[in-house]
Structure formats: structure tokens, C-alpha cells
PDB file of N, CA and C in Angstrom:
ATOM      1  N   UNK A   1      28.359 -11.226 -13.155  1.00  0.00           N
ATOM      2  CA  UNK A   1      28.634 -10.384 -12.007  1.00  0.00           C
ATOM      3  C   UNK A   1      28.695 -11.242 -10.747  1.00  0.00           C
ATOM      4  N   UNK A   2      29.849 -11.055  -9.940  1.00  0.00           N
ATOM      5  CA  UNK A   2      29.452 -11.361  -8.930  1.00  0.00           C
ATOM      6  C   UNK A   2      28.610 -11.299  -7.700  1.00  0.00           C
ATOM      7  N   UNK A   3      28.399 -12.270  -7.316  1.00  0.00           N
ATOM      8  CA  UNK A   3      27.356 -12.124  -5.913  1.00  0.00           C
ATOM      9  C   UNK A   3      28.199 -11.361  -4.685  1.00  0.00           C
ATOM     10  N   UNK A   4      27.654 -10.500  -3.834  1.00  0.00           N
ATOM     11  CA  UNK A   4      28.188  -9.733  -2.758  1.00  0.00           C
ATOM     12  C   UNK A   4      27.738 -10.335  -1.589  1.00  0.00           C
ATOM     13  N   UNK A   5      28.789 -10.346  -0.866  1.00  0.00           N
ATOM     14  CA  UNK A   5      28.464 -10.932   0.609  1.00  0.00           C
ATOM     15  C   UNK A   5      27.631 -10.091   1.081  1.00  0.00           C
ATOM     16  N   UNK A   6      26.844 -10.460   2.635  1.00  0.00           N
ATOM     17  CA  UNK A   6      26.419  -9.350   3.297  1.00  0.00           C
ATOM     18  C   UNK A   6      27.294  -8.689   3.754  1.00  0.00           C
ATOM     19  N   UNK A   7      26.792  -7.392   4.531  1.00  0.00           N
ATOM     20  CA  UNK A   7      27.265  -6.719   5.721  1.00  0.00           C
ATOM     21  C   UNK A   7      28.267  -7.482   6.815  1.00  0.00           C
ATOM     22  N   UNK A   8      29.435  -7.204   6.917  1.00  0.00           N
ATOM     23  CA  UNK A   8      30.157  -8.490   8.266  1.00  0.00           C
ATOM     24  C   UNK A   8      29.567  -7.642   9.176  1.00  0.00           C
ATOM     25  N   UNK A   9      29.221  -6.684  10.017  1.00  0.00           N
ATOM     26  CA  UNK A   9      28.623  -5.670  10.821  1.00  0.00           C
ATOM     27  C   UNK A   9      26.956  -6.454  11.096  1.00  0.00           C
ATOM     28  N   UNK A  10      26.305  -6.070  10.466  1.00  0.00           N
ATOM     29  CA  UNK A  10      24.777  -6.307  10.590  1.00  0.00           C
ATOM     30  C   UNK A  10      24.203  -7.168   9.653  1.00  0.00           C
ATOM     31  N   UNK A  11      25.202  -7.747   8.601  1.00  0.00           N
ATOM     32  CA  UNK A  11      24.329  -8.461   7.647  1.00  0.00           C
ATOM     33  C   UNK A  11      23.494  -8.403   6.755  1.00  0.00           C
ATOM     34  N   UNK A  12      23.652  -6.937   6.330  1.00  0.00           N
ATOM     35  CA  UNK A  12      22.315  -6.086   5.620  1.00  0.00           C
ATOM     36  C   UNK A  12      23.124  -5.768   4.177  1.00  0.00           C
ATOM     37  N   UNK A  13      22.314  -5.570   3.001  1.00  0.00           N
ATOM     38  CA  UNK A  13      22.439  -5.860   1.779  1.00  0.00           C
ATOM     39  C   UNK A  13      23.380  -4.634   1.294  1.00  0.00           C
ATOM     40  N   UNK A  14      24.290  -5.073   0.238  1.00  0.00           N
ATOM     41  CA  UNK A  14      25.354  -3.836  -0.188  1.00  0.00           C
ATOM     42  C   UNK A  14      25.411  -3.668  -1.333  1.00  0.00           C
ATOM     43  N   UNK A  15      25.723  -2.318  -1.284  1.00  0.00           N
ATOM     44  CA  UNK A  15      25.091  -1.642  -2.052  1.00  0.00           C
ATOM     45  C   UNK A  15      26.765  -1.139  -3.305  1.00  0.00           C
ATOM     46  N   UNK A  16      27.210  -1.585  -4.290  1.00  0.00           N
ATOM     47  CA  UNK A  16      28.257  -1.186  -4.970  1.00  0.00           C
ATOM     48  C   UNK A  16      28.346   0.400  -5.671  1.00  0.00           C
ATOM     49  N   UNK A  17      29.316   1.033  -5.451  1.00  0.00           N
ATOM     50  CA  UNK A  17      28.851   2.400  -6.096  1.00  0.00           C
ATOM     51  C   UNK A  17      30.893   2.250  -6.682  1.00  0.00           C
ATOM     52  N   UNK A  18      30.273   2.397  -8.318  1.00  0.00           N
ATOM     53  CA  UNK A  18      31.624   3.030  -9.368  1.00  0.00           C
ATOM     54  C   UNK A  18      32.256   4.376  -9.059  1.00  0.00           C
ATOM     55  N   UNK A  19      33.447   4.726  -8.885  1.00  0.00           N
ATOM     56  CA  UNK A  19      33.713   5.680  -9.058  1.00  0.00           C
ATOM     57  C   UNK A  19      34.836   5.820  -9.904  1.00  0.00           C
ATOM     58  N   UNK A  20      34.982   5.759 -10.749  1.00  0.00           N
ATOM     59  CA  UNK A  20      35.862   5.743 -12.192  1.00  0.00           C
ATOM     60  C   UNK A  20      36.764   6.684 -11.906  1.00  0.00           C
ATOM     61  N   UNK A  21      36.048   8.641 -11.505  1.00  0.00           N
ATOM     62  CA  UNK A  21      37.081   9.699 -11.746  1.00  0.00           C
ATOM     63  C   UNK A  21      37.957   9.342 -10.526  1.00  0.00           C
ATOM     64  N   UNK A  22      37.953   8.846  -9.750  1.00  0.00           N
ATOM     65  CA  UNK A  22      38.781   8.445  -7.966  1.00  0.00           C
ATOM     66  C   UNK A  22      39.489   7.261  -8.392  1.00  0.00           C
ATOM     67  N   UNK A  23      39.498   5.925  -9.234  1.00  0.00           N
ATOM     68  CA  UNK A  23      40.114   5.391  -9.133  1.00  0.00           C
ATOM     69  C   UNK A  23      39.658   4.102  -8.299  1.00  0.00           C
ATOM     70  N   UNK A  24      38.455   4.195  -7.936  1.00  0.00           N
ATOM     71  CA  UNK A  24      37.983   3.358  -6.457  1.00  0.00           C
ATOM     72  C   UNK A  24      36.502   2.878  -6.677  1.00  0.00           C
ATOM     73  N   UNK A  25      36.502   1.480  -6.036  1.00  0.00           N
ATOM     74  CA  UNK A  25      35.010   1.068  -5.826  1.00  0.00           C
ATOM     75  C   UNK A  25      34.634   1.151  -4.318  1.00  0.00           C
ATOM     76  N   UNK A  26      33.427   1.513  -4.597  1.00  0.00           N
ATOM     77  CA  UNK A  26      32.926   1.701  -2.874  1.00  0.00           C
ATOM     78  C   UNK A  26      31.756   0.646  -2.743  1.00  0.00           C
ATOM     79  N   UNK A  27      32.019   0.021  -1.552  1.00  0.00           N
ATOM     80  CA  UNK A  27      30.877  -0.798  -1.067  1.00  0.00           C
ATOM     81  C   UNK A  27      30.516  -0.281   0.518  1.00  0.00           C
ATOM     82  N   UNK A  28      28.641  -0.015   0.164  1.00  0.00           N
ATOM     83  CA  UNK A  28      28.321   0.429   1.305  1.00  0.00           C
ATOM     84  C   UNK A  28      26.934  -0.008   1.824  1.00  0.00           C
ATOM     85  N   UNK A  29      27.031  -0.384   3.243  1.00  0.00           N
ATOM     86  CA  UNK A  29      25.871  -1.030   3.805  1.00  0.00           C
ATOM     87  C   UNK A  29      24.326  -0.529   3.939  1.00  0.00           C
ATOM     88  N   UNK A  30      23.418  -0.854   3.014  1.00  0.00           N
ATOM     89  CA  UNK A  30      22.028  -0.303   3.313  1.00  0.00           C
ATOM     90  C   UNK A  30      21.356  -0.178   4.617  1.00  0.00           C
ATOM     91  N   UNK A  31      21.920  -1.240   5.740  1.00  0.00           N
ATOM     92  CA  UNK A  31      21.095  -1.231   6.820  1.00  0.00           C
ATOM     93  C   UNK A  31      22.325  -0.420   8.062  1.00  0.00           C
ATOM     94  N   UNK A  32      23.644  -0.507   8.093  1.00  0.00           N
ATOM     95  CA  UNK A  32      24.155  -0.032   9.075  1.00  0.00           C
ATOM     96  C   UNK A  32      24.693   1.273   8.314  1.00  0.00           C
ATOM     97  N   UNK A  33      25.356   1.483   7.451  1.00  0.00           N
ATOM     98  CA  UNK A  33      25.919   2.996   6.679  1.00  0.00           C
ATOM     99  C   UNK A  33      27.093   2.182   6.808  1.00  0.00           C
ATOM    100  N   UNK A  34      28.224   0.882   6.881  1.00  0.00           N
ATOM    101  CA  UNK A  34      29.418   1.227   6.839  1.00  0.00           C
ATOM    102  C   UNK A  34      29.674   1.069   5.663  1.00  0.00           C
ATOM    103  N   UNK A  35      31.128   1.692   5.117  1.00  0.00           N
ATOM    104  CA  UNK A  35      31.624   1.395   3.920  1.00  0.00           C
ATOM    105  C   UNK A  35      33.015   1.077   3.653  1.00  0.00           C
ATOM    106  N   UNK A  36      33.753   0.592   2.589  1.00  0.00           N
ATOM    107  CA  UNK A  36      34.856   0.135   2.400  1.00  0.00           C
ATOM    108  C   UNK A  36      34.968   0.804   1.273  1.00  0.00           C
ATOM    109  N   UNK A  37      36.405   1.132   0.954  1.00  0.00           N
ATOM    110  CA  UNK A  37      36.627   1.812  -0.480  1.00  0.00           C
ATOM    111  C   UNK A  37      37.997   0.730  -0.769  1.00  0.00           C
ATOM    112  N   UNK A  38      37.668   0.450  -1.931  1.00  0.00           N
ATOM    113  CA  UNK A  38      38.990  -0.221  -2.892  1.00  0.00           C
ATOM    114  C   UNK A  38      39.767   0.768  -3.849  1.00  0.00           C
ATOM    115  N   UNK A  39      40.705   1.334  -3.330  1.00  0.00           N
ATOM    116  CA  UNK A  39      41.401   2.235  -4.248  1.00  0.00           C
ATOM    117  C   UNK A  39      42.563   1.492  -5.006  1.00  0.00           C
ATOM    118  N   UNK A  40      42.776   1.612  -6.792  1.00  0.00           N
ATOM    119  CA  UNK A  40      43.469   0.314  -7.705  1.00  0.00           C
ATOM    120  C   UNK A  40      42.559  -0.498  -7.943  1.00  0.00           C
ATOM    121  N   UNK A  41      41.580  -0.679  -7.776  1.00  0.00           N
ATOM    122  CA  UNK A  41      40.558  -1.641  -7.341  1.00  0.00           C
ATOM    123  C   UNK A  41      39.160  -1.569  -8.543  1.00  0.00           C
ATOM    124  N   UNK A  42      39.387  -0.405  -9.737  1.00  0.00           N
ATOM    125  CA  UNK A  42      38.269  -0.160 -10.123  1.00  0.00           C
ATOM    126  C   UNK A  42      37.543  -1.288 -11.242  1.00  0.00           C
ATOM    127  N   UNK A  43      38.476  -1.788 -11.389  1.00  0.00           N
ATOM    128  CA  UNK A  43      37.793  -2.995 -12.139  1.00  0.00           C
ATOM    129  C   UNK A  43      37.440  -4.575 -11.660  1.00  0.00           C
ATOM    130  N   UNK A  44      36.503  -5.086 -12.575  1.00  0.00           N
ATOM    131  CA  UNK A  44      36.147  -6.130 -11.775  1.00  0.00           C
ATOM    132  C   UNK A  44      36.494  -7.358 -12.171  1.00  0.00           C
ATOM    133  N   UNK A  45      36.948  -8.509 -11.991  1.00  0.00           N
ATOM    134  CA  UNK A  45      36.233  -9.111 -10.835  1.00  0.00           C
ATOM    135  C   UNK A  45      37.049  -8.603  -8.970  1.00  0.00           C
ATOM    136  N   UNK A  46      38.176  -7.754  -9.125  1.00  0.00           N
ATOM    137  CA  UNK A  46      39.053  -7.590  -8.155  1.00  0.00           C
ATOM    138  C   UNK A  46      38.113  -7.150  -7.364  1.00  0.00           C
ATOM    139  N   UNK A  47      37.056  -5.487  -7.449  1.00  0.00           N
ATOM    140  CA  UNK A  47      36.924  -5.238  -6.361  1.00  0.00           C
ATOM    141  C   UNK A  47      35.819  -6.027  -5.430  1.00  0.00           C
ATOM    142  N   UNK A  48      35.246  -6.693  -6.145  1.00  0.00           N
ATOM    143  CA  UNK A  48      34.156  -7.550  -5.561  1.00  0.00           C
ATOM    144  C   UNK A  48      35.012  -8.683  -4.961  1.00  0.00           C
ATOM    145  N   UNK A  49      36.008  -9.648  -5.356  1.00  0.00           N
ATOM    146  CA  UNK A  49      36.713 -10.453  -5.147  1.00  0.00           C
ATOM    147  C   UNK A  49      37.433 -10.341  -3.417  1.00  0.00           C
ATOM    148  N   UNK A  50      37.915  -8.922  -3.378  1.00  0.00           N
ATOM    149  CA  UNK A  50      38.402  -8.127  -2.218  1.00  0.00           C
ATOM    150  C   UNK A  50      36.995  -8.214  -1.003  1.00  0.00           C
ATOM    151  N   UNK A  51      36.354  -7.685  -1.731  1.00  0.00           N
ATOM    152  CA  UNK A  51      35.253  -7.434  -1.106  1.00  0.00           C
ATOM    153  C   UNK A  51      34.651  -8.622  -0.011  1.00  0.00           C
ATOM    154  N   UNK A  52      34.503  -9.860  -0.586  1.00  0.00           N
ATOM    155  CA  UNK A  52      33.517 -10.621  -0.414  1.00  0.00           C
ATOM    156  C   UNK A  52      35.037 -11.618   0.748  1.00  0.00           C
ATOM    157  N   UNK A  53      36.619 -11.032   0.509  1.00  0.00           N
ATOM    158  CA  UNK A  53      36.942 -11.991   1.364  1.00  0.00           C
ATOM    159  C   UNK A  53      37.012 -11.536   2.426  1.00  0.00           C
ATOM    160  N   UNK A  54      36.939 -13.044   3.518  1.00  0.00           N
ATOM    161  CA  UNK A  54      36.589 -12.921   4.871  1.00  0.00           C
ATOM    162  C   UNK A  54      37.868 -13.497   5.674  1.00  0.00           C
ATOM    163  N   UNK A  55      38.270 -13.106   7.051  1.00  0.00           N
ATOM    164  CA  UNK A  55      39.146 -13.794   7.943  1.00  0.00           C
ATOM    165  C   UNK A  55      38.456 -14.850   8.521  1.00  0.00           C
ATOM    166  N   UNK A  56      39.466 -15.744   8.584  1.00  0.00           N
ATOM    167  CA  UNK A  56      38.975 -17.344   8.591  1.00  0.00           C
ATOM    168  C   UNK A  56      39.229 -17.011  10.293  1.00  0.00           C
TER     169      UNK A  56
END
């Protein structure tokens, strides 16, 4: 499994949630509430892959 970046917001630990019947992975922040949804995205290593990239 891959490792998850922090939060780009606050830096606070995230939290992955499956959603198989949607089609989508959701990643969402324990310390601020934001979240990102990957829709096409439900398998892995993509949605974590998506996830973890950053603008240089």
C-alpha cells in the first residue's frame, strides 16, 4: 500500500474512504475536514498515486 501524503491545507493525517458503488476514492483530512474525490479512480495504485501528486 501506498504511503499518503499529508494534508497540503494543514498537514494533518488522511484518512482514505472506498467507495466502490460511486465509482470513486475519497481522501479526507482528519484535522481540517477537506476532501478530494477521484472519480475512474477506484482502483489502486491510481487513486493514491493522484493523490499524493503535488505542483512543483
Amino acid at each position: 500500500m501506498t504511503e499518503l501524503k499529508p494534508c497540503p491545507f494543514c498537514g494533518g493525517k488522511i484518512e482514505k474512504v472506498n467507495a466502490p458503488m460511486m465509482n470513486t476514492v475519497m481522501f479526507v483530512c482528519k484535522k481540517c475536514g477537506a476532501d478530494v474525490c477521484f472519480y475512474g479512480a477506484e482502483h489502486e495504485p491510481k487513486a493514491s498515486k493522484a493523490w499524493n501528486r503535488r505542483a512543483k
